[in-house]
PDB file of N, CA and C in Angstrom:
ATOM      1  N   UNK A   1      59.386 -39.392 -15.103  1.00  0.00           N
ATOM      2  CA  UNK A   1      59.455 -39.857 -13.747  1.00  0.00           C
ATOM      3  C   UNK A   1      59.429 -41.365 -13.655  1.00  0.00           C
ATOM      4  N   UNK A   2      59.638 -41.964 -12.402  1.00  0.00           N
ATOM      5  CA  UNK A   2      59.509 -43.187 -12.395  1.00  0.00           C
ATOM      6  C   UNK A   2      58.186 -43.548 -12.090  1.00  0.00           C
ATOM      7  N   UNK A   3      57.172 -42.492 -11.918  1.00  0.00           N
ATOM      8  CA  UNK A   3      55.638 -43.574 -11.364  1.00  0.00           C
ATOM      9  C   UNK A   3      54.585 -43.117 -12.967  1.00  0.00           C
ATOM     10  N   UNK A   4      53.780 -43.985 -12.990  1.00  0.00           N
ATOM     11  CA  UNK A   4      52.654 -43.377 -13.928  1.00  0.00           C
ATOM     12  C   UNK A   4      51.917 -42.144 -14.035  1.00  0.00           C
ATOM     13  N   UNK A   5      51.777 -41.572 -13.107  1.00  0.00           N
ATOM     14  CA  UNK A   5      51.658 -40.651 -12.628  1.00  0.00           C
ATOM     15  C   UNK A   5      52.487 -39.091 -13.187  1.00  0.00           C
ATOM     16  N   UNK A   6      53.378 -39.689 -13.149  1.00  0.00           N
ATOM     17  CA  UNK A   6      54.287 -38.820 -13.498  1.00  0.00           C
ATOM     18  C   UNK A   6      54.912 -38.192 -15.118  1.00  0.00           C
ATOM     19  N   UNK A   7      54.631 -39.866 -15.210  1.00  0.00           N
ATOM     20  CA  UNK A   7      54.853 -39.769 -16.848  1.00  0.00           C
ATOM     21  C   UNK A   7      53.547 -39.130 -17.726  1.00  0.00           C
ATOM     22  N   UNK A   8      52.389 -39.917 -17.120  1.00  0.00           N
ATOM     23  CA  UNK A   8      51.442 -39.115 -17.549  1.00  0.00           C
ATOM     24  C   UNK A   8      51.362 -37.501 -17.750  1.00  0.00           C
ATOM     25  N   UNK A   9      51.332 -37.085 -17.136  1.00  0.00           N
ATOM     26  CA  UNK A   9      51.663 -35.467 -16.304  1.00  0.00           C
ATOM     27  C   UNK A   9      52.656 -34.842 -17.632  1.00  0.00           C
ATOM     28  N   UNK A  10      54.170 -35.053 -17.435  1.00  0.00           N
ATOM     29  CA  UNK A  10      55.106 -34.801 -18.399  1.00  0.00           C
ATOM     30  C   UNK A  10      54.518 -35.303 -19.813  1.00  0.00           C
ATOM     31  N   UNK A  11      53.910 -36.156 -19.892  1.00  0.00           N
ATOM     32  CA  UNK A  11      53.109 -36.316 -21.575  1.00  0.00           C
ATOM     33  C   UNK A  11      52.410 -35.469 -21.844  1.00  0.00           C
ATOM     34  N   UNK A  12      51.195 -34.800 -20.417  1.00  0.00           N
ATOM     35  CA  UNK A  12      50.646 -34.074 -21.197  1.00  0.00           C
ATOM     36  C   UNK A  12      51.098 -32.221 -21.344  1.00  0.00           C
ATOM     37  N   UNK A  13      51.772 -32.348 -20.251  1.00  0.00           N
ATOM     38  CA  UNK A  13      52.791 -31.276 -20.680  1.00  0.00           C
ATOM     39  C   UNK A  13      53.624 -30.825 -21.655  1.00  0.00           C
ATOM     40  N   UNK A  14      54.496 -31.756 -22.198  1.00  0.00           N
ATOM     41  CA  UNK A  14      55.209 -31.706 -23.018  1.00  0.00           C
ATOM     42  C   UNK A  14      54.889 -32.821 -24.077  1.00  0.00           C
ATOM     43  N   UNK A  15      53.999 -33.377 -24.976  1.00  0.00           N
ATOM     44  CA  UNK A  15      53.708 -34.513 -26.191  1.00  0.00           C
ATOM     45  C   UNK A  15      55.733 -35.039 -26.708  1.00  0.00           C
ATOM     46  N   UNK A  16      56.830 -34.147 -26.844  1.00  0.00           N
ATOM     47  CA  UNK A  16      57.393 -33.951 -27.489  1.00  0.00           C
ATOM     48  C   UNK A  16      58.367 -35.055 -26.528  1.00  0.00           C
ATOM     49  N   UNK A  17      58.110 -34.855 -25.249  1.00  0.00           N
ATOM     50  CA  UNK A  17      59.498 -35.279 -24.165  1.00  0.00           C
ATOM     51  C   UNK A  17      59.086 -36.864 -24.251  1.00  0.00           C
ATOM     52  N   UNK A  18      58.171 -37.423 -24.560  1.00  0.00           N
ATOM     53  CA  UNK A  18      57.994 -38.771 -24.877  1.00  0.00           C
ATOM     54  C   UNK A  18      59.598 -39.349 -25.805  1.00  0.00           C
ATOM     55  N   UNK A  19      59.656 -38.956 -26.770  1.00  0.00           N
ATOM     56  CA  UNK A  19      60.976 -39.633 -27.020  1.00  0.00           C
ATOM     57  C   UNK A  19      62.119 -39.195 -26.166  1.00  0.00           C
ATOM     58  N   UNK A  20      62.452 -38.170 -25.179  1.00  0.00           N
ATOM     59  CA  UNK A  20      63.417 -37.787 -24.406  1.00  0.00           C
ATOM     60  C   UNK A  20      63.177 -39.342 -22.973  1.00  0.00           C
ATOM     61  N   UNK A  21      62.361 -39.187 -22.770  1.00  0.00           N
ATOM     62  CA  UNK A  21      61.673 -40.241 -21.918  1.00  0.00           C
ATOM     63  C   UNK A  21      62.170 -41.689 -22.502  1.00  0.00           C
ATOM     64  N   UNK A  22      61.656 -42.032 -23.350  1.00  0.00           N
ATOM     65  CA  UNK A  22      62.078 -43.084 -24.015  1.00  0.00           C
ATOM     66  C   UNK A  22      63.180 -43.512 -24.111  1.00  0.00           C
ATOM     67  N   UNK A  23      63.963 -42.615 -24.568  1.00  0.00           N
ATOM     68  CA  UNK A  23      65.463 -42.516 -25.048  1.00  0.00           C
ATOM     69  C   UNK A  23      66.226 -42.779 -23.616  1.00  0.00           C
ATOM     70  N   UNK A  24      65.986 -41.739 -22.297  1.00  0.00           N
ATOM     71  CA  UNK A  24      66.665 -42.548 -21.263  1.00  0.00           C
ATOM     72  C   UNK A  24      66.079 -43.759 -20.496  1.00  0.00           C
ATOM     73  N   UNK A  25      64.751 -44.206 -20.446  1.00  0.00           N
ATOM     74  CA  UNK A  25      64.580 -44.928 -19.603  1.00  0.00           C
ATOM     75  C   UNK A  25      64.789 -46.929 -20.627  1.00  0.00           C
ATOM     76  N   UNK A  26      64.471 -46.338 -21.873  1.00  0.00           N
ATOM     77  CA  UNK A  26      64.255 -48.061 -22.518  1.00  0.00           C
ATOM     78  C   UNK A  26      65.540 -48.758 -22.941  1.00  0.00           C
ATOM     79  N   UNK A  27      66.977 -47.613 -22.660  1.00  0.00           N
ATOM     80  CA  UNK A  27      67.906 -48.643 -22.121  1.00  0.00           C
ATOM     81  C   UNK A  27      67.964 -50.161 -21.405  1.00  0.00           C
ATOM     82  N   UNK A  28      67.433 -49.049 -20.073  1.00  0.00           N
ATOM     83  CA  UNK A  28      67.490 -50.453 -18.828  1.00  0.00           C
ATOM     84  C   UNK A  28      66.667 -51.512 -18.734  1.00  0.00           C
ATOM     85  N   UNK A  29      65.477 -51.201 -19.904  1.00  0.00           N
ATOM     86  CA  UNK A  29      64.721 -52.459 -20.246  1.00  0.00           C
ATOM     87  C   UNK A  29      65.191 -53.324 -21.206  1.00  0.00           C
ATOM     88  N   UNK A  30      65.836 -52.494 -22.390  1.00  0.00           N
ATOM     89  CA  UNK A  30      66.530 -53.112 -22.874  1.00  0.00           C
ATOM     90  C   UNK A  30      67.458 -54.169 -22.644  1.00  0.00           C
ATOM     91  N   UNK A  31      68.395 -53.732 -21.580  1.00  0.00           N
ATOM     92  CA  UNK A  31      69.807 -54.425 -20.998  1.00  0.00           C
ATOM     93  C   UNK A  31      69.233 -55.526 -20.367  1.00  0.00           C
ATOM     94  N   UNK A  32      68.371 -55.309 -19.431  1.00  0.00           N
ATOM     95  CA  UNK A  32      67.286 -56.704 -18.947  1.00  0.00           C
ATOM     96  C   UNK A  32      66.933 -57.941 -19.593  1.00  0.00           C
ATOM     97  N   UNK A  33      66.153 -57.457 -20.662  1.00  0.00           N
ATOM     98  CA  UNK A  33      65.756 -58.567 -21.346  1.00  0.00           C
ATOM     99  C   UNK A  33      66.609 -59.738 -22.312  1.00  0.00           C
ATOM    100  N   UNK A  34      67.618 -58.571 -22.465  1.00  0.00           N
ATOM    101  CA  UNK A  34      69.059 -58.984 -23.263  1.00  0.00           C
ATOM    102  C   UNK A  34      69.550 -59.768 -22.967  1.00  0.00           C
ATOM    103  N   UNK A  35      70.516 -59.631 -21.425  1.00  0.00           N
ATOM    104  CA  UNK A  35      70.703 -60.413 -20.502  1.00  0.00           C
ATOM    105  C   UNK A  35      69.799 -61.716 -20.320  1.00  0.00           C
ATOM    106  N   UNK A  36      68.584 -61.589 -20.040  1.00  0.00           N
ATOM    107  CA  UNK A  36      67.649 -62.405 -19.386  1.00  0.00           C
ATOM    108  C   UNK A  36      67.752 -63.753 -20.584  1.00  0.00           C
ATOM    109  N   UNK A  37      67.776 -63.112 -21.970  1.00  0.00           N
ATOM    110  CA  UNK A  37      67.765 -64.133 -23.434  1.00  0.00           C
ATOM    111  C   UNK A  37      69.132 -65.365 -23.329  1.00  0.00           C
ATOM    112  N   UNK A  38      70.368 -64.323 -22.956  1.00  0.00           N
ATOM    113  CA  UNK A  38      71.756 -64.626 -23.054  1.00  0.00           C
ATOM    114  C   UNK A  38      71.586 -65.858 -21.900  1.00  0.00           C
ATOM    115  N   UNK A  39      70.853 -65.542 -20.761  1.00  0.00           N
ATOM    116  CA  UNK A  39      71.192 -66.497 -19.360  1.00  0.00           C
ATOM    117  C   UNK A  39      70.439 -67.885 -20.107  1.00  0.00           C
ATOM    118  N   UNK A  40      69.320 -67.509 -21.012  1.00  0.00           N
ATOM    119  CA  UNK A  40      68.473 -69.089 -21.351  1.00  0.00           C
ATOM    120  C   UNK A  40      69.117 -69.740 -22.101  1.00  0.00           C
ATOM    121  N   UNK A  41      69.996 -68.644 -22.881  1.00  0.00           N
ATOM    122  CA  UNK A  41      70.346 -69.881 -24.160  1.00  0.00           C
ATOM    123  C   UNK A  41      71.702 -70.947 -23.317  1.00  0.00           C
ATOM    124  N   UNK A  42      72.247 -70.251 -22.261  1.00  0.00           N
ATOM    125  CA  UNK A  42      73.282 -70.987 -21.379  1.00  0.00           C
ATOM    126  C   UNK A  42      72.822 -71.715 -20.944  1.00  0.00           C
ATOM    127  N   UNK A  43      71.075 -71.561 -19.923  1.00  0.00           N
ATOM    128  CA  UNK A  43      70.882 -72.921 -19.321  1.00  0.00           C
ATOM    129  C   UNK A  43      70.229 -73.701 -20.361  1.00  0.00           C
ATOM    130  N   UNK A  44      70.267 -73.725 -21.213  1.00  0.00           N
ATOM    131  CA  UNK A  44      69.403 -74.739 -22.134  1.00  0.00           C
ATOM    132  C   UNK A  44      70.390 -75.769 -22.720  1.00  0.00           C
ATOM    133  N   UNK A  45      71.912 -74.969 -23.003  1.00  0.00           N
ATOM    134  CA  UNK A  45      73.084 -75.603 -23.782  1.00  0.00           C
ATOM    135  C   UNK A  45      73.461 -76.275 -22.328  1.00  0.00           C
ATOM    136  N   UNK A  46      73.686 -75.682 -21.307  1.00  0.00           N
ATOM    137  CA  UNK A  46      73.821 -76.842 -19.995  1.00  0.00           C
ATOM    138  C   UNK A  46      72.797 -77.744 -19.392  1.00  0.00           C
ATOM    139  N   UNK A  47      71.787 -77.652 -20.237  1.00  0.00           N
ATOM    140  CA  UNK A  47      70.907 -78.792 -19.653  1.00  0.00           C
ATOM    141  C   UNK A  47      71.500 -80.371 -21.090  1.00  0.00           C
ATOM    142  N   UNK A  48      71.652 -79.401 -22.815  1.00  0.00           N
ATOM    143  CA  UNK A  48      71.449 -79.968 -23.396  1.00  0.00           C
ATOM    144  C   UNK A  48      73.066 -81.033 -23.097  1.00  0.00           C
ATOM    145  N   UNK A  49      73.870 -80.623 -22.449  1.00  0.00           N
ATOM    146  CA  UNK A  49      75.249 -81.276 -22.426  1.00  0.00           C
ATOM    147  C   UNK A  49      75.155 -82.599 -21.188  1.00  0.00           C
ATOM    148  N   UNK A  50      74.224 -82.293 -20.492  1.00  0.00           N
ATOM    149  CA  UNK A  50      73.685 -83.288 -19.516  1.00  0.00           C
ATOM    150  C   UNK A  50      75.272 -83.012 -18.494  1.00  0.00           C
ATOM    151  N   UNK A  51      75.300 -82.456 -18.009  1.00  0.00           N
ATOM    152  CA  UNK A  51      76.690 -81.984 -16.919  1.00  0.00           C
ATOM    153  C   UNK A  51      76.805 -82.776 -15.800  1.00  0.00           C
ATOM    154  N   UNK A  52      75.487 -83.063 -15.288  1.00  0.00           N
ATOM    155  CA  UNK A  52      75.024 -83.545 -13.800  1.00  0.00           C
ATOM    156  C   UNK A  52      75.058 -84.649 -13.939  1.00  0.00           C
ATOM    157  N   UNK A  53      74.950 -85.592 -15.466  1.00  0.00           N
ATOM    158  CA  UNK A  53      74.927 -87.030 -15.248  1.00  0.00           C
ATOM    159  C   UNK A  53      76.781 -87.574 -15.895  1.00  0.00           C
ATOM    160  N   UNK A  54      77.350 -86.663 -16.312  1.00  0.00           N
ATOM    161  CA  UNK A  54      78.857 -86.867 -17.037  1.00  0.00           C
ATOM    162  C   UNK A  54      79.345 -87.016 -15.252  1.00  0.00           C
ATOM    163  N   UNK A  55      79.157 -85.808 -14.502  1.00  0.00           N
ATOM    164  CA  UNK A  55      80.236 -85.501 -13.167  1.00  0.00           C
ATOM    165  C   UNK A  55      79.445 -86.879 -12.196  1.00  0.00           C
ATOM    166  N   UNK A  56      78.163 -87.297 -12.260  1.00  0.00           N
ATOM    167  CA  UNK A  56      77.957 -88.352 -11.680  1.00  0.00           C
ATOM    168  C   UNK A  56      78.100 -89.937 -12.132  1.00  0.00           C
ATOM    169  N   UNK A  57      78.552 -90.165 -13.691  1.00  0.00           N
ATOM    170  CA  UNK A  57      79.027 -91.008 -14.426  1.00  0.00           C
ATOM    171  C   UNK A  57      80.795 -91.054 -13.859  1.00  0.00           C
ATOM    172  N   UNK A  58      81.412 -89.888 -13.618  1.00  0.00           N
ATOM    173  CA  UNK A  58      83.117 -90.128 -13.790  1.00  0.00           C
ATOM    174  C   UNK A  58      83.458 -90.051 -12.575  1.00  0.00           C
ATOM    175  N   UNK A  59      82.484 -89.729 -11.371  1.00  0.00           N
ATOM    176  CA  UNK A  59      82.549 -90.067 -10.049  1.00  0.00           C
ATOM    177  C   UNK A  59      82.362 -91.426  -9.491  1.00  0.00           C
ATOM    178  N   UNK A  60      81.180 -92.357 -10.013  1.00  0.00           N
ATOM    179  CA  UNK A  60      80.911 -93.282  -9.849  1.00  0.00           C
ATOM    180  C   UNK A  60      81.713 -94.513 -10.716  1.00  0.00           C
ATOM    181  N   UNK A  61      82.269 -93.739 -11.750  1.00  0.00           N
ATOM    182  CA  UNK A  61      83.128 -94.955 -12.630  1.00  0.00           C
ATOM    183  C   UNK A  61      84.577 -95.421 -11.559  1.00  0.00           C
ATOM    184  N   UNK A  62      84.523 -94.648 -10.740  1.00  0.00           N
ATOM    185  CA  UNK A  62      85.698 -94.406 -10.041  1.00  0.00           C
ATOM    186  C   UNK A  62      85.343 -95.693  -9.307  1.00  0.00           C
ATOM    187  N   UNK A  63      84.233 -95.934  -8.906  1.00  0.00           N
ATOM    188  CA  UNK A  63      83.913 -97.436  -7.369  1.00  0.00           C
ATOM    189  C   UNK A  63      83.228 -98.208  -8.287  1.00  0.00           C
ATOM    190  N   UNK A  64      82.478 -98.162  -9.447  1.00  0.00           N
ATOM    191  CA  UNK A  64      81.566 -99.123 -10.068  1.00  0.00           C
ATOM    192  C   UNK A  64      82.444 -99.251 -11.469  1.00  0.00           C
ATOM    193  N   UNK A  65      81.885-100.652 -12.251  1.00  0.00           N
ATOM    194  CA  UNK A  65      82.800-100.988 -13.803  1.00  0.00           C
ATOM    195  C   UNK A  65      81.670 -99.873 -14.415  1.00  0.00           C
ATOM    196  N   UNK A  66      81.891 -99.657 -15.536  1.00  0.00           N
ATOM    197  CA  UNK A  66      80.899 -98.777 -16.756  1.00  0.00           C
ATOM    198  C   UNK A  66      79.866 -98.464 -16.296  1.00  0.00           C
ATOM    199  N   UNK A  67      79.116-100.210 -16.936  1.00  0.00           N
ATOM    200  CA  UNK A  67      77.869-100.251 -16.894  1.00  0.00           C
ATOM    201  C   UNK A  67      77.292 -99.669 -15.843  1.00  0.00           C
ATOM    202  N   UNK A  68      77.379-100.405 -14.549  1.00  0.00           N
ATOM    203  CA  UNK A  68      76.980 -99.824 -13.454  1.00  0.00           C
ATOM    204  C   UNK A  68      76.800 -98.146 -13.391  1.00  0.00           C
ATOM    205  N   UNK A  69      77.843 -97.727 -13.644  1.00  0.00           N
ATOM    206  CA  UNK A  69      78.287 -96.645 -13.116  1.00  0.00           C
ATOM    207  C   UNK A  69      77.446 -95.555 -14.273  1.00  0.00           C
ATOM    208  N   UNK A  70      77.022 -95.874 -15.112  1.00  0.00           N
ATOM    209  CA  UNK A  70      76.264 -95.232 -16.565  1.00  0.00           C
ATOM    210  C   UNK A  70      74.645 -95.376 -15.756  1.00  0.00           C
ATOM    211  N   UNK A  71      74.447 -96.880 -15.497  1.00  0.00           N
ATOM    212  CA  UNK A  71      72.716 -96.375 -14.451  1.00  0.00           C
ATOM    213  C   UNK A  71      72.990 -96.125 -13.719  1.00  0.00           C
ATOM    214  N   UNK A  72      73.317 -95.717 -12.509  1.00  0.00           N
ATOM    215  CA  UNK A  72      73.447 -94.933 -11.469  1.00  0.00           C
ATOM    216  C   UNK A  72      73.760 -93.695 -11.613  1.00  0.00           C
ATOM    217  N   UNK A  73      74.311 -93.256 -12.765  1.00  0.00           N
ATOM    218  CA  UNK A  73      73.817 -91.656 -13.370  1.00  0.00           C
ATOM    219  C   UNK A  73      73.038 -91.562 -13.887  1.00  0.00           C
ATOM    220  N   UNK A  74      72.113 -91.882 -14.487  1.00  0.00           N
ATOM    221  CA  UNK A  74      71.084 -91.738 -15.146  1.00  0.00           C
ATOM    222  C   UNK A  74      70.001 -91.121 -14.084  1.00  0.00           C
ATOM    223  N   UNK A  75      68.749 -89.927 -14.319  1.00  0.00           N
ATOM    224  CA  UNK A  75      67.923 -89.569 -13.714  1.00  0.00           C
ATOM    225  C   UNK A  75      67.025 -90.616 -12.873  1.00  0.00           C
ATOM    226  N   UNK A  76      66.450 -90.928 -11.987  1.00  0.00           N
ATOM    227  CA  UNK A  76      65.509 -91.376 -11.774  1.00  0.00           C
ATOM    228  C   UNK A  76      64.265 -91.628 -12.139  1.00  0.00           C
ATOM    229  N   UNK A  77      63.998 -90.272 -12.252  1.00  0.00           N
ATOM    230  CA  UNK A  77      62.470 -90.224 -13.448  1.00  0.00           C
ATOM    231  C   UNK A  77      62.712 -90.055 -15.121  1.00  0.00           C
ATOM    232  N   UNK A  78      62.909 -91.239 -15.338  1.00  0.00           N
ATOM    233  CA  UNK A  78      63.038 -91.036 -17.006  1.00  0.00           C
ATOM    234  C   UNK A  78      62.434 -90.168 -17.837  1.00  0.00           C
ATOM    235  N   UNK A  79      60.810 -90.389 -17.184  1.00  0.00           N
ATOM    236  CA  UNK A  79      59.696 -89.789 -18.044  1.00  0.00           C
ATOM    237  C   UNK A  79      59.937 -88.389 -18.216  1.00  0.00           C
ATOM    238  N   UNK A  80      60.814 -87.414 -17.217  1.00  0.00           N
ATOM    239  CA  UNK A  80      61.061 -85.945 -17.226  1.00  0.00           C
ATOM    240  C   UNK A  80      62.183 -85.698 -17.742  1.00  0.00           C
ATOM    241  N   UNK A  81      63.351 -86.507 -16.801  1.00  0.00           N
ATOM    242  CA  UNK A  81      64.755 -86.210 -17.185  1.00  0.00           C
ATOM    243  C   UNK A  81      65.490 -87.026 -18.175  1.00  0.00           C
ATOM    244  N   UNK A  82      64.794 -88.194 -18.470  1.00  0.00           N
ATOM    245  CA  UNK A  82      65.588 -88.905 -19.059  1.00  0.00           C
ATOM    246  C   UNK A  82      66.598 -88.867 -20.607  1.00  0.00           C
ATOM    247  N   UNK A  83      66.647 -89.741 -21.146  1.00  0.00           N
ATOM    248  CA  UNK A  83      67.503 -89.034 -22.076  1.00  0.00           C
ATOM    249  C   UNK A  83      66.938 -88.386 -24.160  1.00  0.00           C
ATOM    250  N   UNK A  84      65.549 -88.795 -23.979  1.00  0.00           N
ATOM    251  CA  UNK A  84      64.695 -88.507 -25.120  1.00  0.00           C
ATOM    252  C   UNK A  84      63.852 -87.639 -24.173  1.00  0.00           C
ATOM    253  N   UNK A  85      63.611 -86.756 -23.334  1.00  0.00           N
ATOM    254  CA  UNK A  85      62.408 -86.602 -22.554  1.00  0.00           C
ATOM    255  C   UNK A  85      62.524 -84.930 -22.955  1.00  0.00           C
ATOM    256  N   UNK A  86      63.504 -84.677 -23.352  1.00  0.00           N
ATOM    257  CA  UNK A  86      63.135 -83.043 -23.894  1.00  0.00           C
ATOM    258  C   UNK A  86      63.360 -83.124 -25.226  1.00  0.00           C
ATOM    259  N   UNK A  87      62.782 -83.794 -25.887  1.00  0.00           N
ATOM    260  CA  UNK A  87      62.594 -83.617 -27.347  1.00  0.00           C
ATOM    261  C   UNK A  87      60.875 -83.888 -26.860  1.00  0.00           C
ATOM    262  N   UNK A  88      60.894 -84.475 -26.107  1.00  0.00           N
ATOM    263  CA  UNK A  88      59.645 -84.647 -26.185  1.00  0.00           C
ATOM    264  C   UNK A  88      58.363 -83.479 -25.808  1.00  0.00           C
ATOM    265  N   UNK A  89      58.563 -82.929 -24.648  1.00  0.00           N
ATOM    266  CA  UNK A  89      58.051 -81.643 -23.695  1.00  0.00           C
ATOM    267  C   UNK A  89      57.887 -80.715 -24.825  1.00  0.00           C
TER     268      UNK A  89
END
């Protein structure tokens, strides 16, 4: 079943239906957590590519020369976002 209750009950009814139990329900935990791994390693490779400061670097290169336009993408708070600050954390 889906409540504790339930499962309990069918355990002690049947000791045996525990792997029948198992077998359909630890799919969908499975597929969850799977997923859930796959989504981190994406935001971690899009944090590590810095996306937000390239599209605000090639926007701003557009009205400012380089330099300019390289600090004015750059985070504000160095100490969190900056560009050594997750090697560091």
């Amino acid at each position: 079943g889906q409540d504790f209750r339930g499962f309990v009950e069918a355990l002690f009814t049947d000791p045996l239906s525990l792997l029948k139990v198992m077998a359909t329900t630890m799919p969908y935990a499975t597929h969850f957590y799977m997923n859930y791994l796959v989504l981190q390693w994406v935001t971690h490779c899009m944090n590590l590519t810095r996306y937000v400061q390239l599209v605000k670097f090639v926007l701003f290169r557009r009205i400012y020369d380089d330099e300019v336009a390289r600090e004015m993408a750059e985070p504000e708070d160095q100490d969190y976002y900056g560009m050594g600050s997750r090697s560091a954390r």
